[in-house]
PDB file of N, CA and C in Angstrom:
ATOM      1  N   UNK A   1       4.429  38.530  -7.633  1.00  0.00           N
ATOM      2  CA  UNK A   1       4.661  37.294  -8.360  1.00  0.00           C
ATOM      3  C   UNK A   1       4.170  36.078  -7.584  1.00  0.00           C
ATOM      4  N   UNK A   2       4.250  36.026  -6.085  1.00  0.00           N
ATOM      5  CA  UNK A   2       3.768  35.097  -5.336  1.00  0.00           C
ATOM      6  C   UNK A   2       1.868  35.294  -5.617  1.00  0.00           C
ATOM      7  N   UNK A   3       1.445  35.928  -5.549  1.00  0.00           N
ATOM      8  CA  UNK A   3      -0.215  35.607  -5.946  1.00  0.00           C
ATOM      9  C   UNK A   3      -0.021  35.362  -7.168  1.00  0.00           C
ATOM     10  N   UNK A   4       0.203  35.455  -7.919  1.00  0.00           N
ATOM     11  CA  UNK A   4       0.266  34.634  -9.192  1.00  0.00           C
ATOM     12  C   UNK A   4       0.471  33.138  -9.468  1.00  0.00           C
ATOM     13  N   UNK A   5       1.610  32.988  -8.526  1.00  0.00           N
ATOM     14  CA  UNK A   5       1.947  31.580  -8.466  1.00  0.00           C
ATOM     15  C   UNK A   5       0.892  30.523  -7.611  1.00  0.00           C
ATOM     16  N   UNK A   6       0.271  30.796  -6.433  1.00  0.00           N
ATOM     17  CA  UNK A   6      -0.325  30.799  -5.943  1.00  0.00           C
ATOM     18  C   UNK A   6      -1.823  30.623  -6.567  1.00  0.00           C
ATOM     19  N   UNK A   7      -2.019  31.483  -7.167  1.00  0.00           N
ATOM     20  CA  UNK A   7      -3.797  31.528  -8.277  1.00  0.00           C
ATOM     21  C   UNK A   7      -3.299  30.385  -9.457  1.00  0.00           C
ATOM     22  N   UNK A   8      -2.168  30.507  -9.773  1.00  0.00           N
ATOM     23  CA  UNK A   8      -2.020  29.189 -10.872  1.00  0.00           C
ATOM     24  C   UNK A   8      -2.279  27.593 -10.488  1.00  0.00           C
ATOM     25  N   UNK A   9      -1.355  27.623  -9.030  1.00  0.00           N
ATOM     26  CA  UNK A   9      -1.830  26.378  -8.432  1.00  0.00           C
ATOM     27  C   UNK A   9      -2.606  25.898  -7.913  1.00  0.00           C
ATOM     28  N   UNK A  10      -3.736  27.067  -7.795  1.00  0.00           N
ATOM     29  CA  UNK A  10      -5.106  26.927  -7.186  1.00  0.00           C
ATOM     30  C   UNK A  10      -5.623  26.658  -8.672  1.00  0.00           C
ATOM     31  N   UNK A  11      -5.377  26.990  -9.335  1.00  0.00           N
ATOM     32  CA  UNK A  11      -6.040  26.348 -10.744  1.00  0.00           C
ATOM     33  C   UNK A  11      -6.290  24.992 -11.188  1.00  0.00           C
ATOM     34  N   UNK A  12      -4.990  24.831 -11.543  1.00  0.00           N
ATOM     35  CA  UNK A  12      -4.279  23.427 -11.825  1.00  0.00           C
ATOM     36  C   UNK A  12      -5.199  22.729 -10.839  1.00  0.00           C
ATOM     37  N   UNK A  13      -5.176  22.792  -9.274  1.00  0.00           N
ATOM     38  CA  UNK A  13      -5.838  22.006  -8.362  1.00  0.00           C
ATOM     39  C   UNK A  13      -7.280  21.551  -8.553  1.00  0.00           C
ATOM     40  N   UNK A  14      -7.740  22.689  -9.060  1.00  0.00           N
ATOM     41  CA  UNK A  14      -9.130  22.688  -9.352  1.00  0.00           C
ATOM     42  C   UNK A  14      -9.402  22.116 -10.482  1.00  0.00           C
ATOM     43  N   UNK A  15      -8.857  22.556 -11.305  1.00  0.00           N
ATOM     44  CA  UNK A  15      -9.215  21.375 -12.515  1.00  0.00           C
ATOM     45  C   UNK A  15      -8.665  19.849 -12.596  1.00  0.00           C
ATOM     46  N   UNK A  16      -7.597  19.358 -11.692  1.00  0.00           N
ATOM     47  CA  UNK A  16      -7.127  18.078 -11.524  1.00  0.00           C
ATOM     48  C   UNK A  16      -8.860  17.618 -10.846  1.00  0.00           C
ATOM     49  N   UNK A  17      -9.546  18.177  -9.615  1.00  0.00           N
ATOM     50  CA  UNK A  17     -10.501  17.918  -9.510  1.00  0.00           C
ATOM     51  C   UNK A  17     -11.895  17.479 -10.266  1.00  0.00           C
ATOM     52  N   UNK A  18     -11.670  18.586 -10.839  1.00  0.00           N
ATOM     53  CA  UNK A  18     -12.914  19.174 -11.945  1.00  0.00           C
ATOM     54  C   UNK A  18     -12.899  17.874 -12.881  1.00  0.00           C
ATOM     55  N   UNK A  19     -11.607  17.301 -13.110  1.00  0.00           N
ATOM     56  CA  UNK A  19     -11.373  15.765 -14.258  1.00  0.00           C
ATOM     57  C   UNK A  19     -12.007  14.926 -13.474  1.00  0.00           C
ATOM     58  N   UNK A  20     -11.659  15.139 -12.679  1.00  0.00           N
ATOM     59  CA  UNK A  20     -11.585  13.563 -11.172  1.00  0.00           C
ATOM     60  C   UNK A  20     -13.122  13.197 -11.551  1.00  0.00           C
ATOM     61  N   UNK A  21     -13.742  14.674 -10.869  1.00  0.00           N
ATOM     62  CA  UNK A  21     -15.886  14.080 -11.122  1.00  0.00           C
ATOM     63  C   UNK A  21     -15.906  13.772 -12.746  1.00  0.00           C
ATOM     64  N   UNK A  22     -15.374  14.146 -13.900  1.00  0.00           N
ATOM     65  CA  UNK A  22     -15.670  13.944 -14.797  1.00  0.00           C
ATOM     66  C   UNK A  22     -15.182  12.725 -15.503  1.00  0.00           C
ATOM     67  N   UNK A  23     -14.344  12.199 -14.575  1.00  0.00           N
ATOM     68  CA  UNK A  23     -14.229  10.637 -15.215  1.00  0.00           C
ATOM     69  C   UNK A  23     -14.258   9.396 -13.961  1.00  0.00           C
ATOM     70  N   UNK A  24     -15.697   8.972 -14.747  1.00  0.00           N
ATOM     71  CA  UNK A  24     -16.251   7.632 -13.674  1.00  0.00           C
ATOM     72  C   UNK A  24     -15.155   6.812 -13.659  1.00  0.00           C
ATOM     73  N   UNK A  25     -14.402   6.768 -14.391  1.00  0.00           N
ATOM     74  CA  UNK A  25     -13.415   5.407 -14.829  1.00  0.00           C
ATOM     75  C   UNK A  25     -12.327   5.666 -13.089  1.00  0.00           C
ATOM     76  N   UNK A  26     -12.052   6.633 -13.298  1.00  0.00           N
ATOM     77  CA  UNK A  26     -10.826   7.066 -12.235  1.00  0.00           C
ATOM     78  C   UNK A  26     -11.470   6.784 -10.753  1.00  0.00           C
ATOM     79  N   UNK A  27     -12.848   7.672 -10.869  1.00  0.00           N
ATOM     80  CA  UNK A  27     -13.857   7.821  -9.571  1.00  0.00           C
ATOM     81  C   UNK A  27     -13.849   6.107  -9.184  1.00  0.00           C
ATOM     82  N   UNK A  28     -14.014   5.003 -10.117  1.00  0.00           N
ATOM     83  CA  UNK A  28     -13.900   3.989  -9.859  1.00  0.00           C
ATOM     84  C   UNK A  28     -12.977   3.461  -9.439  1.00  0.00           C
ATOM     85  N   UNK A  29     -12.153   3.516 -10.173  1.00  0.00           N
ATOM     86  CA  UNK A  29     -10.227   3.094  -9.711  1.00  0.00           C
ATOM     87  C   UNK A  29     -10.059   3.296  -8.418  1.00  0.00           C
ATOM     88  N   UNK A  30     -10.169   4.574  -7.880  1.00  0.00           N
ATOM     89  CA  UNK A  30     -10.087   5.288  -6.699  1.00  0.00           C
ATOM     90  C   UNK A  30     -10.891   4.309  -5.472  1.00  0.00           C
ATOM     91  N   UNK A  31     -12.211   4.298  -6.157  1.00  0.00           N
ATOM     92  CA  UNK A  31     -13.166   3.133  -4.767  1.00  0.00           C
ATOM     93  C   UNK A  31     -12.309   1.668  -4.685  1.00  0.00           C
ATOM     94  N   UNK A  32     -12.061   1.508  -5.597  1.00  0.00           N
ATOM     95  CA  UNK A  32     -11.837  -0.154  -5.835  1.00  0.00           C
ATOM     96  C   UNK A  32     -10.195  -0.043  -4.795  1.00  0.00           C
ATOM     97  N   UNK A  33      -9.547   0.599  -4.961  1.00  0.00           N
ATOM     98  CA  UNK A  33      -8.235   0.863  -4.677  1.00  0.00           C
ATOM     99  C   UNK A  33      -8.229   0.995  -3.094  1.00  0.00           C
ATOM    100  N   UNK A  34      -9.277   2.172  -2.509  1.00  0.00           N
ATOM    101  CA  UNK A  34      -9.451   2.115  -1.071  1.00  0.00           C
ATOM    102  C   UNK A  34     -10.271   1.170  -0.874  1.00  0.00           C
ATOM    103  N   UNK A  35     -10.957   0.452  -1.460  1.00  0.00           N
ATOM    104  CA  UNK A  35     -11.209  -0.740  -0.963  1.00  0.00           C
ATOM    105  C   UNK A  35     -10.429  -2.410  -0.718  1.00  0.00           C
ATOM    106  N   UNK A  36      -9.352  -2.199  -1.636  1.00  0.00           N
ATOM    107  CA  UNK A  36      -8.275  -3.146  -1.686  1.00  0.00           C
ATOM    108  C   UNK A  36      -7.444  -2.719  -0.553  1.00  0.00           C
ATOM    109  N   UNK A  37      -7.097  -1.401  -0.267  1.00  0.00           N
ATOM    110  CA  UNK A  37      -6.490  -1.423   0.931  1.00  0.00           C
ATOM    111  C   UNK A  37      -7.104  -1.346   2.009  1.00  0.00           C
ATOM    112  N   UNK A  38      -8.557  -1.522   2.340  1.00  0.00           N
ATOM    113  CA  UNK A  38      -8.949  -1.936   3.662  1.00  0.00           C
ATOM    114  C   UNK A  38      -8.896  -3.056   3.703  1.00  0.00           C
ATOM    115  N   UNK A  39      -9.128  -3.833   2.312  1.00  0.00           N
ATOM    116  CA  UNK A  39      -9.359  -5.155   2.548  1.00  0.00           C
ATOM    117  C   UNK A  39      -7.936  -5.609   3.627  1.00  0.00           C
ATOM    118  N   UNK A  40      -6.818  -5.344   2.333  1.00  0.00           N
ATOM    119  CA  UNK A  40      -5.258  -5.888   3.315  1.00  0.00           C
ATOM    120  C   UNK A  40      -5.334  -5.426   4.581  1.00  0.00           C
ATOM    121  N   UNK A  41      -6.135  -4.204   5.088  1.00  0.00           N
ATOM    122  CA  UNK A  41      -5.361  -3.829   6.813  1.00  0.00           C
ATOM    123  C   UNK A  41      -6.337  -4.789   7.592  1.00  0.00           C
ATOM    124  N   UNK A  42      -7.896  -5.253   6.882  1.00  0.00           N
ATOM    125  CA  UNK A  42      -8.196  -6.112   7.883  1.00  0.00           C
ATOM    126  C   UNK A  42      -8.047  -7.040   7.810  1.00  0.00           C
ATOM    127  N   UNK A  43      -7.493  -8.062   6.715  1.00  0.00           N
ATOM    128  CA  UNK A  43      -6.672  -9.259   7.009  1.00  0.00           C
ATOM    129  C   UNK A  43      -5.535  -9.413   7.888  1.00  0.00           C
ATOM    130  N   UNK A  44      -4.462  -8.200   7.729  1.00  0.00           N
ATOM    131  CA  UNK A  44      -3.429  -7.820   8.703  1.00  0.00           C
ATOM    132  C   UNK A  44      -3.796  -7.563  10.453  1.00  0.00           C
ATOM    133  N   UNK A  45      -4.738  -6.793  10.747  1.00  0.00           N
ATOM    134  CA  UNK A  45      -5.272  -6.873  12.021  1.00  0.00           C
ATOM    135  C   UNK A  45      -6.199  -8.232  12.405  1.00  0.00           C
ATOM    136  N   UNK A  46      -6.478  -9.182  11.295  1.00  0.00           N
ATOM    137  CA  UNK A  46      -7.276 -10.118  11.929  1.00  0.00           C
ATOM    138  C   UNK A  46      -5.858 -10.848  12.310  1.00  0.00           C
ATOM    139  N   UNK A  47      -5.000 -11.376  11.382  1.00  0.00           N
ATOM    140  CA  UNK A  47      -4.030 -12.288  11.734  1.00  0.00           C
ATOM    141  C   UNK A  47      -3.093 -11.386  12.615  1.00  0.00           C
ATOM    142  N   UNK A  48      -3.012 -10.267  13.026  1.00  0.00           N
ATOM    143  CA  UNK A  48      -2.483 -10.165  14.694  1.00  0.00           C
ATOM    144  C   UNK A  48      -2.674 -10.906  15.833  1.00  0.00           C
ATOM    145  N   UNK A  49      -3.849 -10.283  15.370  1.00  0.00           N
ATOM    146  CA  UNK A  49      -5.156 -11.256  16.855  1.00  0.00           C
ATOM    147  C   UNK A  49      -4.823 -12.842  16.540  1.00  0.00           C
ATOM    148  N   UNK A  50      -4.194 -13.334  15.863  1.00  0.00           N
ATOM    149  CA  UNK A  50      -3.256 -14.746  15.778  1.00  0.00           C
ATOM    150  C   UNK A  50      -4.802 -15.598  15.012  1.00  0.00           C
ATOM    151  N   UNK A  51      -5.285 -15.124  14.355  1.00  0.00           N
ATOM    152  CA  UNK A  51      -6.040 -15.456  13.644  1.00  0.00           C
ATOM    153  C   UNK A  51      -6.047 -15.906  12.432  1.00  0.00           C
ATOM    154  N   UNK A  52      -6.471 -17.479  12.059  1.00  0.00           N
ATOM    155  CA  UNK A  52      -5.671 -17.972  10.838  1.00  0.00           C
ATOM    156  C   UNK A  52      -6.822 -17.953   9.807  1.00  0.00           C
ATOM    157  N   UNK A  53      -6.746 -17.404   7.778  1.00  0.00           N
ATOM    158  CA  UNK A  53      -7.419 -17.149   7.401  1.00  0.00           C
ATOM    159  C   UNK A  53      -7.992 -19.008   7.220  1.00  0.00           C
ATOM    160  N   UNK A  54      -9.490 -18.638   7.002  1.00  0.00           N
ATOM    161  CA  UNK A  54     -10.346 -20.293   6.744  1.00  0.00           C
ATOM    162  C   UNK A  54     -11.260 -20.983   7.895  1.00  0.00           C
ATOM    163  N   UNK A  55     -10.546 -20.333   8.662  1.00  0.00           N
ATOM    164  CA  UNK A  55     -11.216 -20.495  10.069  1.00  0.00           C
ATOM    165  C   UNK A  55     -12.556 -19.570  10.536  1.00  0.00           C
ATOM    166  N   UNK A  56     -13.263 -20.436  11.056  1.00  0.00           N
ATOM    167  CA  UNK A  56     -14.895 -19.622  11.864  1.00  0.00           C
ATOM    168  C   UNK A  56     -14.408 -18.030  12.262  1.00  0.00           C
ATOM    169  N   UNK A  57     -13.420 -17.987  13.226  1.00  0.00           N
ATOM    170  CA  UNK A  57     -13.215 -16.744  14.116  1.00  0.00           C
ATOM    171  C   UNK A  57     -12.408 -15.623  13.290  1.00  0.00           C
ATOM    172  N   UNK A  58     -11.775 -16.157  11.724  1.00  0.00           N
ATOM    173  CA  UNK A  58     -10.860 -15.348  11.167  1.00  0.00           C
ATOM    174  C   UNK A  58     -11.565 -14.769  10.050  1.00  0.00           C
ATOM    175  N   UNK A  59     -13.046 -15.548   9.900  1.00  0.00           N
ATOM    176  CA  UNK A  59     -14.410 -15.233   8.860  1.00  0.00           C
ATOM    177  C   UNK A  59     -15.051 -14.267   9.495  1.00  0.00           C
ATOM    178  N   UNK A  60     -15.287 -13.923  10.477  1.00  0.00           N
ATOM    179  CA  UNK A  60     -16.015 -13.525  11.509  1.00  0.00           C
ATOM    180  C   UNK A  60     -15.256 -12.209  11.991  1.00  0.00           C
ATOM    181  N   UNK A  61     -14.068 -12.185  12.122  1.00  0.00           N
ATOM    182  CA  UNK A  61     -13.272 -10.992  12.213  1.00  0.00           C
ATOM    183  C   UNK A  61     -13.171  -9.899  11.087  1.00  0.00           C
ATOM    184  N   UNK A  62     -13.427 -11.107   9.977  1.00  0.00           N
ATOM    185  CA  UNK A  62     -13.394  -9.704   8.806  1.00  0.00           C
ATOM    186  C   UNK A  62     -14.748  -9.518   8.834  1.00  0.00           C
ATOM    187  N   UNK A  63     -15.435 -10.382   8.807  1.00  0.00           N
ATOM    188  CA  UNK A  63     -16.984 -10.003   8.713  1.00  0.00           C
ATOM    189  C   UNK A  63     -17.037  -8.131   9.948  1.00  0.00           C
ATOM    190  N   UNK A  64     -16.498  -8.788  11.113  1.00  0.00           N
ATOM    191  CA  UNK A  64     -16.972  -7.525  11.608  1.00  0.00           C
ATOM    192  C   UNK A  64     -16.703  -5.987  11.185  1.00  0.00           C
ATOM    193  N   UNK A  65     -15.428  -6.293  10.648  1.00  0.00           N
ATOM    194  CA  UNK A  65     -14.515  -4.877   9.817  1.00  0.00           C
ATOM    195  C   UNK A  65     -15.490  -4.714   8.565  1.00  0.00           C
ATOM    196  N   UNK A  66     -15.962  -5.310   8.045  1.00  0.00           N
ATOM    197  CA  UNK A  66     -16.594  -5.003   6.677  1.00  0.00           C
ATOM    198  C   UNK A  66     -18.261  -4.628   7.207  1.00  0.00           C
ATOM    199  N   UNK A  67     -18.403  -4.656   7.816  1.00  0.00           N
ATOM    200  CA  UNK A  67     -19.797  -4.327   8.671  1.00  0.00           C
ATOM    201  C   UNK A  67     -19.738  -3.381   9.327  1.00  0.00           C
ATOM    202  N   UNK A  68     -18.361  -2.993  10.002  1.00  0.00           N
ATOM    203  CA  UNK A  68     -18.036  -1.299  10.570  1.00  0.00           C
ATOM    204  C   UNK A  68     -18.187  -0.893   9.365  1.00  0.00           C
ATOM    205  N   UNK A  69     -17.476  -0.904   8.707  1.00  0.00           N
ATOM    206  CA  UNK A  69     -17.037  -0.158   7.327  1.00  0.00           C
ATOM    207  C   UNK A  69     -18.423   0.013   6.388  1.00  0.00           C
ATOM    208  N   UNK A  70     -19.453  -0.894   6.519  1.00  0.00           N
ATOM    209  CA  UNK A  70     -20.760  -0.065   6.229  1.00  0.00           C
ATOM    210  C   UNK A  70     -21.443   0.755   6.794  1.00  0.00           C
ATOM    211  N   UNK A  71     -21.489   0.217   8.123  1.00  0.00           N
ATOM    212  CA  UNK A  71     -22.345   0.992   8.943  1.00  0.00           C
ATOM    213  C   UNK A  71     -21.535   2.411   8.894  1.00  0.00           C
ATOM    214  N   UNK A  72     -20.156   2.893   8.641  1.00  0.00           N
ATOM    215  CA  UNK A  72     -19.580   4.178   8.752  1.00  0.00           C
ATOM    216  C   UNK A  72     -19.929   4.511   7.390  1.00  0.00           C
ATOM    217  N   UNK A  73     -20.191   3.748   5.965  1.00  0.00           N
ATOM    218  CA  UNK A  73     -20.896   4.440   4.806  1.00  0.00           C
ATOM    219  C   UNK A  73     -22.175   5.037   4.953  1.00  0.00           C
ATOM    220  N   UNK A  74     -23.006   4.016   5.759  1.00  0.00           N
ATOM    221  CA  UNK A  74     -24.140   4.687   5.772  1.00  0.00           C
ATOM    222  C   UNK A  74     -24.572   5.864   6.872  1.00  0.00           C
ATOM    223  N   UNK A  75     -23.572   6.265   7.687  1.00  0.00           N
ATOM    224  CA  UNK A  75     -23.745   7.082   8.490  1.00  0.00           C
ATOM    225  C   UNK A  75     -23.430   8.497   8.000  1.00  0.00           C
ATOM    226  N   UNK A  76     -22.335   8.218   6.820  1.00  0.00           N
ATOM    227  CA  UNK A  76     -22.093   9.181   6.091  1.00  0.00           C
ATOM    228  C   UNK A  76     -23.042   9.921   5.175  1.00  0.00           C
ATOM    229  N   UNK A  77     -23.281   8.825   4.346  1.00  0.00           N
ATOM    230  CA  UNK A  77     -24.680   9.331   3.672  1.00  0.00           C
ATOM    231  C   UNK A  77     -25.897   9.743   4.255  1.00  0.00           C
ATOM    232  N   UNK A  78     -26.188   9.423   5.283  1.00  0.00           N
ATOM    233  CA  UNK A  78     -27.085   9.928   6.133  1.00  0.00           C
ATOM    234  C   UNK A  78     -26.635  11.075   6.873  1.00  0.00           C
ATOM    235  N   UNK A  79     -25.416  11.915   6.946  1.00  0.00           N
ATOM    236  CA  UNK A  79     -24.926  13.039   7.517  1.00  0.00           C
ATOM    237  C   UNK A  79     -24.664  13.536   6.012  1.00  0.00           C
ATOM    238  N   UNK A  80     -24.587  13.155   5.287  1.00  0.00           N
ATOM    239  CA  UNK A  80     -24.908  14.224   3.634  1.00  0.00           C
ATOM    240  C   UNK A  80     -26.463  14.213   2.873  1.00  0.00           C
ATOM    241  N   UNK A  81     -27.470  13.264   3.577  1.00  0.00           N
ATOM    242  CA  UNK A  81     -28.680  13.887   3.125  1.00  0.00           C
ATOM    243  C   UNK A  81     -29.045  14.956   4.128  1.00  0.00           C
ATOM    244  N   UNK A  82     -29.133  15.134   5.443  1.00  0.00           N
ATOM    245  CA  UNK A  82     -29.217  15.735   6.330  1.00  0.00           C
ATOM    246  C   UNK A  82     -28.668  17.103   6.129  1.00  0.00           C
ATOM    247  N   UNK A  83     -27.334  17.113   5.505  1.00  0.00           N
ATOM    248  CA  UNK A  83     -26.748  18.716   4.864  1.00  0.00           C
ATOM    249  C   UNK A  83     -27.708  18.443   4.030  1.00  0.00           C
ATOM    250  N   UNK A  84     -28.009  18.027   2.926  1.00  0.00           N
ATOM    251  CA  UNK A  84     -28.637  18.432   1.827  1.00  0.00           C
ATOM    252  C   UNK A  84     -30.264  19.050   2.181  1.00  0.00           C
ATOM    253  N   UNK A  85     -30.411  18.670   3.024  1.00  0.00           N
ATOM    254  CA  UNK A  85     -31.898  18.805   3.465  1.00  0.00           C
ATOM    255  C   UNK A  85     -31.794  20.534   4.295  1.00  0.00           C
ATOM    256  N   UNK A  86     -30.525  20.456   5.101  1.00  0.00           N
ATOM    257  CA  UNK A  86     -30.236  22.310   5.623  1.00  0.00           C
ATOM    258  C   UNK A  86     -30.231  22.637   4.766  1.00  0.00           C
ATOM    259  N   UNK A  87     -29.352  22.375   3.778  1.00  0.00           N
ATOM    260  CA  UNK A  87     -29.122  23.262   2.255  1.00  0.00           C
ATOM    261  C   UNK A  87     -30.431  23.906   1.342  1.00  0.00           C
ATOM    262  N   UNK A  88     -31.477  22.658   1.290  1.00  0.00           N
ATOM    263  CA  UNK A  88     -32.393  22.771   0.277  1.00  0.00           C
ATOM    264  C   UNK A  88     -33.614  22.989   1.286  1.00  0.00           C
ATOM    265  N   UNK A  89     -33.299  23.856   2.727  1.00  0.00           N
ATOM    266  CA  UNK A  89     -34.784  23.982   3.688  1.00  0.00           C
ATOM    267  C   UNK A  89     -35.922  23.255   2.904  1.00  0.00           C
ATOM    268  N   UNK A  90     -35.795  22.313   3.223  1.00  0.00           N
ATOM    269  CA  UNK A  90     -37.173  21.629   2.734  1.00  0.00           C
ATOM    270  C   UNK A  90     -37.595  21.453   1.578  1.00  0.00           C
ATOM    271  N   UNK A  91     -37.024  21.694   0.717  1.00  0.00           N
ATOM    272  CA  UNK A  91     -37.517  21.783  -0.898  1.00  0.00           C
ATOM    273  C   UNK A  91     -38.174  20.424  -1.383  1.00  0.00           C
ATOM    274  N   UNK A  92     -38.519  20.480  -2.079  1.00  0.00           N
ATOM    275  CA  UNK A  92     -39.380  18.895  -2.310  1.00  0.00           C
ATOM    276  C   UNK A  92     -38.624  18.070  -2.963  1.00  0.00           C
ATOM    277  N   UNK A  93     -37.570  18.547  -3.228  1.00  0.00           N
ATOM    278  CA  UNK A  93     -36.336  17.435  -3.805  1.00  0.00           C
ATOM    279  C   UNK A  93     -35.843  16.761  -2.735  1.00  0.00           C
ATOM    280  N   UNK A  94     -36.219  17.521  -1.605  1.00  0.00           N
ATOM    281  CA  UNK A  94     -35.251  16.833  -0.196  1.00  0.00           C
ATOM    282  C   UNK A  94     -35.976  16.271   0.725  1.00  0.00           C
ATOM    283  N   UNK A  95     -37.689  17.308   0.595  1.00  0.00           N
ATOM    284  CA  UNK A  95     -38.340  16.641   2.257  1.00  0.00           C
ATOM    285  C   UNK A  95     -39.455  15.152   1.923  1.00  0.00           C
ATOM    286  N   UNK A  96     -39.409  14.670   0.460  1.00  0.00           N
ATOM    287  CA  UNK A  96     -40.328  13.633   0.039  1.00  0.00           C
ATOM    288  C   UNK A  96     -41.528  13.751  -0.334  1.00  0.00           C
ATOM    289  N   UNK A  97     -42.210  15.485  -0.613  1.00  0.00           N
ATOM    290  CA  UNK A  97     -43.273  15.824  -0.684  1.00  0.00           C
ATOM    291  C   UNK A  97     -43.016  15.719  -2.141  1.00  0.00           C
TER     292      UNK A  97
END
């Protein structure tokens, strides 16, 4: 009865997924949402650093967090074309030929 229960909730899991890619609306919600909460933790870590918002150094503090926070997008995507490129040995979808 336990593999049963077990294969059901591996189900359920998979298709809660399987919705997730199939609706942009949510896929969106989801970005916008972790992006609202980085926004708050780096306002919160700038004004630690006793940093008041309006100011040169408190513009400049988020600037730098939002500039990590690309440079770690694009490092990502560049460590998932790189799989894609092991994946697809060279295929011409991957190597630009």
């Amino acid at each position: 009865m336990g593999t049963r229960t077990t294969l059901a909730a591996a189900l359920i899991l998979n298709l809660g997924l399987l919705q997730a890619c199939a609706n942009p609306e949510a896929a969106q919600a989801s970005r916008q949402a972790v992006e609202a909460d980085a926004q708050t933790k780096d306002e919160a870590k700038c004004r630690e650093n006793g940093l008041e918002p309006g100011t040169p150094a408190y513009d400049n503090c988020r600037a730098r967090f939002a500039q990590a926070r690309a440079d770690e997008v694009a490092a990502q995507e560049r460590r998932r074309l790189e799989f894609q490129k092991t994946l697809g040995g060279g295929t011409s979808d991957y190597s630009g030929h």
